[in-house]
N, C-alpha and C. Protein backbone atom coordinates (compact mmCIF):
# COMPACT_ATOMS: atom_id res chain seq x y z
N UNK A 1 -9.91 16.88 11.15
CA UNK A 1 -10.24 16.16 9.95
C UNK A 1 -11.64 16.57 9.50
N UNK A 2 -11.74 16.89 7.97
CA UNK A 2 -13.26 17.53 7.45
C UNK A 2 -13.92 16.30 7.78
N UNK A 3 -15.71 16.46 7.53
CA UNK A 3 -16.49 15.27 8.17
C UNK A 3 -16.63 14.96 6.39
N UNK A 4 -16.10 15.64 5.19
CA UNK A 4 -16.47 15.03 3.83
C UNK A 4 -15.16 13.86 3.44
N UNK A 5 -14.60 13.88 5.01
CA UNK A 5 -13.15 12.78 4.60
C UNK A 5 -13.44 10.98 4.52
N UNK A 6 -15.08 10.69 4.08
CA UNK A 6 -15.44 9.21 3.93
C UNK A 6 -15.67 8.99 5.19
N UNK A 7 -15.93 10.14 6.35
CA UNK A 7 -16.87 9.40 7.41
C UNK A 7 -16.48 10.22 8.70
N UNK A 8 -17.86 9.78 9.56
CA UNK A 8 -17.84 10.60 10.96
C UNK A 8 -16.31 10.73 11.38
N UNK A 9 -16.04 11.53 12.13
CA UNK A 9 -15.00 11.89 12.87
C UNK A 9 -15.08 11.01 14.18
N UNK A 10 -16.18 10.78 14.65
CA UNK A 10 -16.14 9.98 15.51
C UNK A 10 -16.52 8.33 15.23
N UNK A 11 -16.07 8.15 14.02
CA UNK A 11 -16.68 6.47 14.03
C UNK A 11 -16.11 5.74 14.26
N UNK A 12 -17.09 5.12 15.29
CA UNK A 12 -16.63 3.91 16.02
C UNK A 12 -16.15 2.40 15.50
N UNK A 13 -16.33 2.42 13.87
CA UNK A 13 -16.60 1.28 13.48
C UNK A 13 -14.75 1.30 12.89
N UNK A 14 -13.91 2.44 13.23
CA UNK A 14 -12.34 2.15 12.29
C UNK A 14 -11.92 2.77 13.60
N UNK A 15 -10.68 1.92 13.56
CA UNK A 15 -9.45 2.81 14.82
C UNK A 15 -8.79 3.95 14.63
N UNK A 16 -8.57 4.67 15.39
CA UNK A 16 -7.62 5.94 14.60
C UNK A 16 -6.46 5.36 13.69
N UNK A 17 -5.59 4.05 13.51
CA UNK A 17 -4.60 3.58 12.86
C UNK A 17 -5.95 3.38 11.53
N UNK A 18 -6.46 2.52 11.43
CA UNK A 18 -6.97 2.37 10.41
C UNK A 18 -7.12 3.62 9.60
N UNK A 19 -8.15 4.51 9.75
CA UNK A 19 -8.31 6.42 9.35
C UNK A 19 -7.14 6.51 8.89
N UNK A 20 -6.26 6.63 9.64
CA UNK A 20 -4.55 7.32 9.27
C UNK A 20 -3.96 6.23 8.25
N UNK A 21 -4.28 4.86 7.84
CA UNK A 21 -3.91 4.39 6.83
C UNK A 21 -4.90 5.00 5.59
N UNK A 22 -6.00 5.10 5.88
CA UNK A 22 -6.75 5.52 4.89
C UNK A 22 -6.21 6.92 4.00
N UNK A 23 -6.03 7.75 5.10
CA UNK A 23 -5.25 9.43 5.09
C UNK A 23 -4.40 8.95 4.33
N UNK A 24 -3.15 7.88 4.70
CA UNK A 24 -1.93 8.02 4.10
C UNK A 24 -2.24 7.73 2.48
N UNK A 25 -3.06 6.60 2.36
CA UNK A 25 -3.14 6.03 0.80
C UNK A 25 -3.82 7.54 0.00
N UNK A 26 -4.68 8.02 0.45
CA UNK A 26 -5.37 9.25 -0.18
C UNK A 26 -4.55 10.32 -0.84
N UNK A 27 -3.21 10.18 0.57
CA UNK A 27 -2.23 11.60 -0.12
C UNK A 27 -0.90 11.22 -0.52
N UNK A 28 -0.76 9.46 -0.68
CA UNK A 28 -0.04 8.83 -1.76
C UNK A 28 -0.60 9.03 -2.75
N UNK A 29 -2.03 8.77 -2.98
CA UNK A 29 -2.35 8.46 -4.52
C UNK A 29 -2.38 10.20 -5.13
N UNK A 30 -2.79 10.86 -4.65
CA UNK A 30 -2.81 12.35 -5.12
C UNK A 30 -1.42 12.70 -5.34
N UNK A 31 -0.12 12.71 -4.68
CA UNK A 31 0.57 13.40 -4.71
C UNK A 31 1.54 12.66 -6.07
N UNK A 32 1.07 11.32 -5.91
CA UNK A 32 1.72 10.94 -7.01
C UNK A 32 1.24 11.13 -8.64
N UNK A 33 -0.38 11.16 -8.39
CA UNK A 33 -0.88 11.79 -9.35
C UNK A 33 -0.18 13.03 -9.98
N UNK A 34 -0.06 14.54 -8.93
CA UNK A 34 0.06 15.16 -9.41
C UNK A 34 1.66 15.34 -9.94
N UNK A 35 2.56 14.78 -9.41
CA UNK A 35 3.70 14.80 -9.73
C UNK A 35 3.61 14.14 -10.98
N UNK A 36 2.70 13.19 -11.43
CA UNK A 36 2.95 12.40 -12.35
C UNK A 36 2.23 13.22 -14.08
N UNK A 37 1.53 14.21 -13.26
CA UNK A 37 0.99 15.04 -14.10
C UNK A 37 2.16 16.14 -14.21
N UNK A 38 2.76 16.24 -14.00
CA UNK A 38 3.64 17.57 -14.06
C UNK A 38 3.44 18.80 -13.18
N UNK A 39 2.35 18.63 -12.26
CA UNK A 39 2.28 19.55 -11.56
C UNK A 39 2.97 19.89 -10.17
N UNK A 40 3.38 20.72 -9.59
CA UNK A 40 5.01 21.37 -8.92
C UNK A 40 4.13 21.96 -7.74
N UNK A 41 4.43 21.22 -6.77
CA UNK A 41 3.69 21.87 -5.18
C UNK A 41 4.34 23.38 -4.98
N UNK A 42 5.51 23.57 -5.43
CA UNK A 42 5.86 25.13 -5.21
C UNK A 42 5.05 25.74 -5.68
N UNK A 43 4.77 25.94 -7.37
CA UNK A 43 4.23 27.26 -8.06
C UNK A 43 2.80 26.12 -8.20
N UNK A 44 2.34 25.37 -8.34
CA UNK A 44 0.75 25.20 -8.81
C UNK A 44 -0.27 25.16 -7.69
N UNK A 45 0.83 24.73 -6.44
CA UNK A 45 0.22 24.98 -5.30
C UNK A 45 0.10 25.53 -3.79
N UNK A 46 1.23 26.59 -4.16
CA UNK A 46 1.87 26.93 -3.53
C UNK A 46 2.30 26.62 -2.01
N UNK A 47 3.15 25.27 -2.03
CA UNK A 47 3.59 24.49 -1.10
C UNK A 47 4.88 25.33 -0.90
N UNK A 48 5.36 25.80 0.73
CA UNK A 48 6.80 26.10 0.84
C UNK A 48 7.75 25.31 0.67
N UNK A 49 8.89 25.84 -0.28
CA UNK A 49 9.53 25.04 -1.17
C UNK A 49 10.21 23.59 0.24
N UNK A 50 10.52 24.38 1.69
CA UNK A 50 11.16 22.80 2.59
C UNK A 50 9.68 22.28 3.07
N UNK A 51 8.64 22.72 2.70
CA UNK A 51 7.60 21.43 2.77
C UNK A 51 7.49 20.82 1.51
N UNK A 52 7.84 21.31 0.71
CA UNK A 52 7.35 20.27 -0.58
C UNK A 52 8.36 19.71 -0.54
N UNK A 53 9.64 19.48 -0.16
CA UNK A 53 10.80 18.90 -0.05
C UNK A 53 10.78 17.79 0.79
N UNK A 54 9.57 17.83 2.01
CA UNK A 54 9.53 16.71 3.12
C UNK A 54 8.88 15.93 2.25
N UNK A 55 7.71 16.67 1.53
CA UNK A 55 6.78 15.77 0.99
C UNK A 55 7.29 14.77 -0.22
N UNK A 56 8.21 15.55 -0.90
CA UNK A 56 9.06 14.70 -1.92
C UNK A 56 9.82 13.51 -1.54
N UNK A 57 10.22 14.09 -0.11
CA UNK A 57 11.19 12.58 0.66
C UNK A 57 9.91 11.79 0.99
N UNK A 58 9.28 11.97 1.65
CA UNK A 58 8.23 11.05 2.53
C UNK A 58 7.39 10.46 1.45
N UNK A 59 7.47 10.72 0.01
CA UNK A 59 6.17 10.23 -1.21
C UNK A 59 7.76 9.30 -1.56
N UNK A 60 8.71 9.37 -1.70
CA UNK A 60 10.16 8.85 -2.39
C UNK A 60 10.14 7.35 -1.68
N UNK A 61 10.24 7.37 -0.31
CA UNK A 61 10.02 6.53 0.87
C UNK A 61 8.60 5.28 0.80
N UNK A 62 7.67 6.60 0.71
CA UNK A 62 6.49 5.87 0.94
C UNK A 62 6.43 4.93 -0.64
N UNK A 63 6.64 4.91 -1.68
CA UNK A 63 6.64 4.56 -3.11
C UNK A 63 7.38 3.25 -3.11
N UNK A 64 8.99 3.34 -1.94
CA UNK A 64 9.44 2.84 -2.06
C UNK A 64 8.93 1.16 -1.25
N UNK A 65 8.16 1.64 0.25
CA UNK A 65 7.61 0.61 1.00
C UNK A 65 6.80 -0.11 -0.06
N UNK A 66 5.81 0.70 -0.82
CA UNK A 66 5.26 -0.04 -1.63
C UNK A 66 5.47 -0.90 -2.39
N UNK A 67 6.59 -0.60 -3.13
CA UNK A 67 7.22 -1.53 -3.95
C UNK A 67 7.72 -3.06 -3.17
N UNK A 68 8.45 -2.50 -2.22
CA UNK A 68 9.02 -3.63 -1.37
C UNK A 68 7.81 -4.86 -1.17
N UNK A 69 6.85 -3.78 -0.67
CA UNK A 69 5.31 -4.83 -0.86
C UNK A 69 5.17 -5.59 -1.28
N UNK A 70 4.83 -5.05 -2.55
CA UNK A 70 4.62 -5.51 -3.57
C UNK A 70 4.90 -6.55 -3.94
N UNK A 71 6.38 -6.56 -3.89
CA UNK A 71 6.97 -7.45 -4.38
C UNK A 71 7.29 -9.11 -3.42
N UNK A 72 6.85 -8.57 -1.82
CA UNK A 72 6.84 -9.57 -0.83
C UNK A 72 5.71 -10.26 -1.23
N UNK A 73 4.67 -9.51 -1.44
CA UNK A 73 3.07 -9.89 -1.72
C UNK A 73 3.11 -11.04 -2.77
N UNK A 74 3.92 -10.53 -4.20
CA UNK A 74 3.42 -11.78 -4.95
C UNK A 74 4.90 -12.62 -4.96
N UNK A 75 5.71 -12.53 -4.11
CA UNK A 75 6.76 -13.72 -3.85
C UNK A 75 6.06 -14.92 -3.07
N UNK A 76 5.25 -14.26 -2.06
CA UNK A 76 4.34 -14.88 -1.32
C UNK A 76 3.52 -16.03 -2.09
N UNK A 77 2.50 -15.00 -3.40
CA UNK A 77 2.05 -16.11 -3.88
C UNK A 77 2.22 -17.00 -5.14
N UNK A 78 2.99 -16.68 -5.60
CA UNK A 78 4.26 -17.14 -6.25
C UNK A 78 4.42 -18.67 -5.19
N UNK A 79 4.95 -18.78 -4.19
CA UNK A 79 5.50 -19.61 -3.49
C UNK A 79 4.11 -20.40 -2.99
N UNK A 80 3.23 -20.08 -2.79
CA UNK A 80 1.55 -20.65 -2.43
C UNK A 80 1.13 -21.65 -3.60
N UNK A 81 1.34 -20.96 -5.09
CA UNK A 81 0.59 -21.67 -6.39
C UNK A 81 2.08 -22.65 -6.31
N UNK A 82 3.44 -22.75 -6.28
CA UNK A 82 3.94 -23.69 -6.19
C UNK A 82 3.70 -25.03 -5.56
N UNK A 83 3.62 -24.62 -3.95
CA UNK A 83 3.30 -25.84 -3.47
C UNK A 83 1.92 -26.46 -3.81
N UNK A 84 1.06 -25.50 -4.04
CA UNK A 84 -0.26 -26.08 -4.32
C UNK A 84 0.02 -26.79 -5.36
N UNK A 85 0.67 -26.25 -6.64
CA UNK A 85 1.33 -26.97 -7.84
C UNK A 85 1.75 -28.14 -7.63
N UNK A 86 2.50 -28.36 -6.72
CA UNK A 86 3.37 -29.55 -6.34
C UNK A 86 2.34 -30.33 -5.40
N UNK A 87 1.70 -30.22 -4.74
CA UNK A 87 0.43 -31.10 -3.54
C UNK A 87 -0.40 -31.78 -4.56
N UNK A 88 -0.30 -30.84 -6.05
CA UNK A 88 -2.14 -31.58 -6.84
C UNK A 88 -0.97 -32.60 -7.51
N UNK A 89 0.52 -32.89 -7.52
CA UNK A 89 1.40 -34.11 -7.97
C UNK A 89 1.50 -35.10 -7.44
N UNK A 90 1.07 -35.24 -6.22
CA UNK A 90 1.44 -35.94 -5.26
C UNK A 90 -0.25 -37.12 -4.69
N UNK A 91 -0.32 -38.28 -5.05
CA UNK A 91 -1.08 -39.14 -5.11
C UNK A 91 -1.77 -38.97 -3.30
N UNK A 92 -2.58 -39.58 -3.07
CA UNK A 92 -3.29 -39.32 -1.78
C UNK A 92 -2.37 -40.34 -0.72
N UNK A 93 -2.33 -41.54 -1.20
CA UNK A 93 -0.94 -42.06 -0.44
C UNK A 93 0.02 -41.10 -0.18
N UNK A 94 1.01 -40.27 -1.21
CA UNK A 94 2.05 -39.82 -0.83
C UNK A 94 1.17 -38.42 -0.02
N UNK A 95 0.53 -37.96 -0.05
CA UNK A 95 0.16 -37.21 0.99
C UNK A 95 -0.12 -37.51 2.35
N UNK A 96 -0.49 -39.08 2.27
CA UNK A 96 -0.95 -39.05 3.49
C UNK A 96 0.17 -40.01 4.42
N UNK A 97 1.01 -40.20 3.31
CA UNK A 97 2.82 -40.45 3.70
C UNK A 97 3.77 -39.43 4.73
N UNK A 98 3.07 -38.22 3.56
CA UNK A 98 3.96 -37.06 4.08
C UNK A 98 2.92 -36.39 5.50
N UNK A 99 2.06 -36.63 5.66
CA UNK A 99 1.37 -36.04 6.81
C UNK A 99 0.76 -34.92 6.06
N UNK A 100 0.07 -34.75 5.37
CA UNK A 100 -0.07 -33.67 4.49
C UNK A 100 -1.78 -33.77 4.20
């Protein structure tokens, strides 16, 4: 790993999992960039056509976790501003009815 990759090679302060999440988001956001630009890992960059093919599955995949995310993320709080919604209805008696 270059040392211009946002930090020592040896720093102590991130785990190797952490780094390698960092890595992964770096060559999500680029690759989607450039696909999103029109640019073709075969001829603009000359990627061999069954590596740019892994990379197409593994960015297809990885796009897709995201989404899934995503979408857990604000079901999540979606379901948080409800009950909070519903707790600021509920008088201090009935809270302290409900154990709440």
């Amino acid at each position: 790993m270059p040392c211009t990759d946002g930090g020592a090679p040896y720093d102590t302060d991130n785990s190797v999992q952490e780094r390698l999440d960092k890595v992964t988001r770096m060559l999500c956001t680029l690759a989607n960039a450039t696909e999103d630009q029109g640019f073709g890992m075969i001829n603009d960059f000359g990627i061999p056509r069954k590596d740019a093919k892994e990379i197409r599955e593994w960015l297809a995949e990885h796009n897709e976790m995201d989404r899934e995310r995503r979408e857990a993320e604000e079901s999540e709080q979606r379901e948080a501003k409800l009950k909070k919604d519903a707790l600021k209805k509920l008088t201090a008696a009935e809270r302290k009815a409900l154990g709440l």
